[in-house]
C-alpha atoms as a PDB file:
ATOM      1  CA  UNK A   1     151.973  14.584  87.381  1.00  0.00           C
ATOM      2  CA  UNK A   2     155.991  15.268  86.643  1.00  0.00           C
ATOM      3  CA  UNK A   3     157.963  12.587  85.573  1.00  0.00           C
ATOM      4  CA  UNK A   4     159.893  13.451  88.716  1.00  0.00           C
ATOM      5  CA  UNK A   5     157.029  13.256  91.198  1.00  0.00           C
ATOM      6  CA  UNK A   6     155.091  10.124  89.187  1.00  0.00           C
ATOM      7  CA  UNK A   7     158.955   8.280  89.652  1.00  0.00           C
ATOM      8  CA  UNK A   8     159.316   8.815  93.339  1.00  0.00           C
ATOM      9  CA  UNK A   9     155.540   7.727  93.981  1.00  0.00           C
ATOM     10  CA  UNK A  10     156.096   4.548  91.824  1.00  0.00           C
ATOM     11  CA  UNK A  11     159.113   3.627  93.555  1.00  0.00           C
ATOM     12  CA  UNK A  12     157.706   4.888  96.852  1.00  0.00           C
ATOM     13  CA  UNK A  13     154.321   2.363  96.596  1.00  0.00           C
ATOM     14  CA  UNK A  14     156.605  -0.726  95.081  1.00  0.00           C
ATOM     15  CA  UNK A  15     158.785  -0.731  98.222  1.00  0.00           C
ATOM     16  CA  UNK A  16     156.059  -0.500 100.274  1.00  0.00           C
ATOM     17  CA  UNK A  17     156.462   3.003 101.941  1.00  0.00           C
ATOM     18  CA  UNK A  18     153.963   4.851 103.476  1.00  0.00           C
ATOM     19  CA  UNK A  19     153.870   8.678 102.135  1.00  0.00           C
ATOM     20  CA  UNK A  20     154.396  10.128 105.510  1.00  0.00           C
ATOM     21  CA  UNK A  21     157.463   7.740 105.864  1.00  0.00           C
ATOM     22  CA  UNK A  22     159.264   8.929 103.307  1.00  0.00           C
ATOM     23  CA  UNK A  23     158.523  12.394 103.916  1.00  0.00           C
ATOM     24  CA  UNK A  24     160.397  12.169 107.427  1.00  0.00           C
ATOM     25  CA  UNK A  25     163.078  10.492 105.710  1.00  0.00           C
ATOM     26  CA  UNK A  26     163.355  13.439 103.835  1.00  0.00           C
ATOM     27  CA  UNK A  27     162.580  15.806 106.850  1.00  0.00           C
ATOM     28  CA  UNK A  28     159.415  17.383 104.860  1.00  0.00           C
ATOM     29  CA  UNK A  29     156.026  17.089 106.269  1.00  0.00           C
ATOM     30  CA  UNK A  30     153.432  14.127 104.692  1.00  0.00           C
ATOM     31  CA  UNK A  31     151.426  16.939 102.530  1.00  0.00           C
ATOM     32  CA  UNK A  32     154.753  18.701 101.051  1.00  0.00           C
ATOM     33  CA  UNK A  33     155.584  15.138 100.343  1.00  0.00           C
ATOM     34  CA  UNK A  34     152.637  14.656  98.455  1.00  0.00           C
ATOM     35  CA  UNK A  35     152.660  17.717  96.822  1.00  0.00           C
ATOM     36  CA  UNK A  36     156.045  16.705  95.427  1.00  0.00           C
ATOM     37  CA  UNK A  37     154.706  13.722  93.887  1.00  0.00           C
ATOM     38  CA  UNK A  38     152.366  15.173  92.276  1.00  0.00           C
ATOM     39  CA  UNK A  39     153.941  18.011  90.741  1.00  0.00           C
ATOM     40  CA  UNK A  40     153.004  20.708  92.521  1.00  0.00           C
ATOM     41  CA  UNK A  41     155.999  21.828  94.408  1.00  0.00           C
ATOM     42  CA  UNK A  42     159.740  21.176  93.552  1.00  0.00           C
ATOM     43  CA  UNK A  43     161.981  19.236  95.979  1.00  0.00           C
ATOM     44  CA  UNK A  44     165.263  20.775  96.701  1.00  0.00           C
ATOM     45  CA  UNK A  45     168.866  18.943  95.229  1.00  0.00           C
ATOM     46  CA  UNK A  46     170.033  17.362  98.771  1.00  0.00           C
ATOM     47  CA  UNK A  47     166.296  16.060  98.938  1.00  0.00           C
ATOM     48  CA  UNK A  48     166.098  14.582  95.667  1.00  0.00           C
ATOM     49  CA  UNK A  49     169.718  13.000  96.107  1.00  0.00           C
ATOM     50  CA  UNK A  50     168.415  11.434  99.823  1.00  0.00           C
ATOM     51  CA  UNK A  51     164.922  10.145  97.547  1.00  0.00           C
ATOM     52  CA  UNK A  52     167.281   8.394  95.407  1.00  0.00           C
ATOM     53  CA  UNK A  53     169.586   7.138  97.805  1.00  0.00           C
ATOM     54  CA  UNK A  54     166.380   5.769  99.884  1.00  0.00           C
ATOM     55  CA  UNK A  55     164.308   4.328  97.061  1.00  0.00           C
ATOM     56  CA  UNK A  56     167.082   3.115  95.365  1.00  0.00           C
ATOM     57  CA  UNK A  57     167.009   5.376  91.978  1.00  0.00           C
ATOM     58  CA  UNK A  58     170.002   6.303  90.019  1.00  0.00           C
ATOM     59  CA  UNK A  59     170.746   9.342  91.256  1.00  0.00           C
ATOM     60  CA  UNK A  60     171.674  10.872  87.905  1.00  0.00           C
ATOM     61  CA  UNK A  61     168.430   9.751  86.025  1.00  0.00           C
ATOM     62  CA  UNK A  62     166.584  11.569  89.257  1.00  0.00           C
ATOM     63  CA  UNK A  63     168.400  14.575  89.031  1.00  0.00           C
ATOM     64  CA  UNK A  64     167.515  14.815  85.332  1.00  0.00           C
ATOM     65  CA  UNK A  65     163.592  13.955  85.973  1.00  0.00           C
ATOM     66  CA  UNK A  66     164.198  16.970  88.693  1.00  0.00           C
ATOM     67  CA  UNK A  67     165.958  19.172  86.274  1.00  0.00           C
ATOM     68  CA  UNK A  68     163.286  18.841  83.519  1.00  0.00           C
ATOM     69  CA  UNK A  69     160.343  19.395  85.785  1.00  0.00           C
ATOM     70  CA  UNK A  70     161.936  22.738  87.145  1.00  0.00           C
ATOM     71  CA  UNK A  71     163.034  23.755  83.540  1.00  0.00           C
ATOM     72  CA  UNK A  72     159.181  23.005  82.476  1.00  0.00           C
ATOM     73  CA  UNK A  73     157.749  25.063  85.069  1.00  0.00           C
ATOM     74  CA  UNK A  74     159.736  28.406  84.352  1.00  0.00           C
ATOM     75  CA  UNK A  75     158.920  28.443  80.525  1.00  0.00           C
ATOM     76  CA  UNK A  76     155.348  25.967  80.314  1.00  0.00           C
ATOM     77  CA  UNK A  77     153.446  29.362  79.356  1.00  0.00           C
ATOM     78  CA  UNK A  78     155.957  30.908  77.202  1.00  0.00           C
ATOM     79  CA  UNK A  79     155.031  30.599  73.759  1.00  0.00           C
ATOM     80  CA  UNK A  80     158.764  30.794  72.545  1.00  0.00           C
ATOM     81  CA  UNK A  81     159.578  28.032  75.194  1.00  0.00           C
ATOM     82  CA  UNK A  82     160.418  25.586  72.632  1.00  0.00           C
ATOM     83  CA  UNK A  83     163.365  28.108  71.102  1.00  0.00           C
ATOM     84  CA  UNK A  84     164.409  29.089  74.611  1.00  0.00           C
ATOM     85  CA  UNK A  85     165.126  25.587  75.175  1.00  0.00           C
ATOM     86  CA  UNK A  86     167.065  25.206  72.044  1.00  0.00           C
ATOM     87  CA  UNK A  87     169.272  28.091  72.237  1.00  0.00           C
ATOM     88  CA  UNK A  88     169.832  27.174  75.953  1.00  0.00           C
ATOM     89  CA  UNK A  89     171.190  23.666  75.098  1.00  0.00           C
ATOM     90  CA  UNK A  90     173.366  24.685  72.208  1.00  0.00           C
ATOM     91  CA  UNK A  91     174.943  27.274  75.311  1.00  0.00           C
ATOM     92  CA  UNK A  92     174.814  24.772  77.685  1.00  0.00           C
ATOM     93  CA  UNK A  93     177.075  22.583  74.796  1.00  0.00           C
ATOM     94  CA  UNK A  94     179.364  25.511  74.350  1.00  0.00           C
ATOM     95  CA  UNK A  95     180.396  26.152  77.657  1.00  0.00           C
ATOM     96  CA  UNK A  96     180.476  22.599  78.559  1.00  0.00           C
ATOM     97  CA  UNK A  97     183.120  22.233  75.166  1.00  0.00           C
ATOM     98  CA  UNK A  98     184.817  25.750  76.388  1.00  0.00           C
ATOM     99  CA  UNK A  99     185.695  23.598  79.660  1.00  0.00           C
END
């Protein structure tokens, strides 16, 4: 399970909601919703900011868990995806200095 989808089902079962409640507050239906908790399929940004908003997450801890899980799945079979992730976050440092 992603750290994304394992959050939203903690914080999903300690308030009490139901799966297929919280998939029509997110306008998705109950197995897309469960397929997003457990890793299998990636919830888009306005989704993951109305999951946060709902369940009462900080939004900017979400969006990172989100981020992550995405950035996993593109490069999990790579065998240089360890490098690839450096060199991205020493550009993603540069350009965020170059600002």
């Amino acid at each position: 399970m992603s750290k994304f989808g394992q959050t939203i089902r903690e914080q999903r079962e300690a308030k009490g909601l139901l799966l297929r409640q919280l998939a029509a507050a997110i306008e998705v239906d109950t197995a897309m919703m469960s397929k997003i908790e457990r890793g299998e399929r990636n919830a888009k940004r306005d989704q993951v900011l109305k999951l946060a908003e709902i369940l009462g997450l900080d939004t900017e801890q979400l969006l990172t868990f989100w981020l992550a899980d995405k950035v996993y799945d593109m490069i999990k079979d790579e065998e240089l995806a360890s490098r690839a992730l450096r060199v991205a976050e020493e550009e993603v440092q540069y350009r965020v200095k170059k600002k």
